[in-house]
Protein backbone atom coordinates (compact mmCIF):
# COMPACT_ATOMS: atom_id res chain seq x y z
CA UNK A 1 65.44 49.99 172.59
CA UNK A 2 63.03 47.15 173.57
CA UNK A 3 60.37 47.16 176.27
CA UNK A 4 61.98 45.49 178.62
CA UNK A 5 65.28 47.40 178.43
CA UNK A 6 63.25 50.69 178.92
CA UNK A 7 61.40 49.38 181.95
CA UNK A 8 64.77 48.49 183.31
CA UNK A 9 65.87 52.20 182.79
CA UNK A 10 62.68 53.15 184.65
CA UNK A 11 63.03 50.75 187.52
CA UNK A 12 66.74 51.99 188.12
CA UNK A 13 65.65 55.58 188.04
CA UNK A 14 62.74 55.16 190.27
CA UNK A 15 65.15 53.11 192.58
CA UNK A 16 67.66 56.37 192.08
CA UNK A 17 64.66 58.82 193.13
CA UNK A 18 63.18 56.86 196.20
CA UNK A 19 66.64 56.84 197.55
CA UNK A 20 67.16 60.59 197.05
CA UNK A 21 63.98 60.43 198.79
CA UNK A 22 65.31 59.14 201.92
CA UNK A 23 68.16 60.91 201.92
CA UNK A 24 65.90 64.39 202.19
CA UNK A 25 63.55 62.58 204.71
CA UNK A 26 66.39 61.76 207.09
CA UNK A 27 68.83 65.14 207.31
CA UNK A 28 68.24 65.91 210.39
CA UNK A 29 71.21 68.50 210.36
CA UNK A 30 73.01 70.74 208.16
CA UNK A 31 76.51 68.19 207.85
CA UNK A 32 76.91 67.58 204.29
CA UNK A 33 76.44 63.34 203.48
CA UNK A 34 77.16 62.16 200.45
CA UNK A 35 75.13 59.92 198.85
CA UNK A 36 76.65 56.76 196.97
CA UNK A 37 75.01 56.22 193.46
CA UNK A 38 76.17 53.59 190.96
CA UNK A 39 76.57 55.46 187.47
CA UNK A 40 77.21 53.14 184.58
CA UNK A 41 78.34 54.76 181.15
CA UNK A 42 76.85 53.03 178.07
CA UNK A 43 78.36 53.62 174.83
CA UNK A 44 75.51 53.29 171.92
CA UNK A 45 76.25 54.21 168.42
CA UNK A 46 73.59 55.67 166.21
């Protein structure tokens, strides 16, 4: 995996968390909200 393909990984991941983030920040009751992540499947061989 090259450089720049892991700090894409990382940038998507900390976009994932800071998002997450908000969601805790902003319950403000106990209703359930779902949260809508993109989740792409990669298939790799070894």
């Amino acid at each position: 995996m090259k450089t720049t393909e892991k700090i894409a990984n990382a940038k998507k991941r900390i976009d994932e968390l800071e998002r997450l983030i908000k969601y805790w920040n902003n319950l403000d009751n106990d209703e359930a909200k779902i949260v809508n992540f993109t989740a792409k499947i990669e298939n790799k061989v070894a």
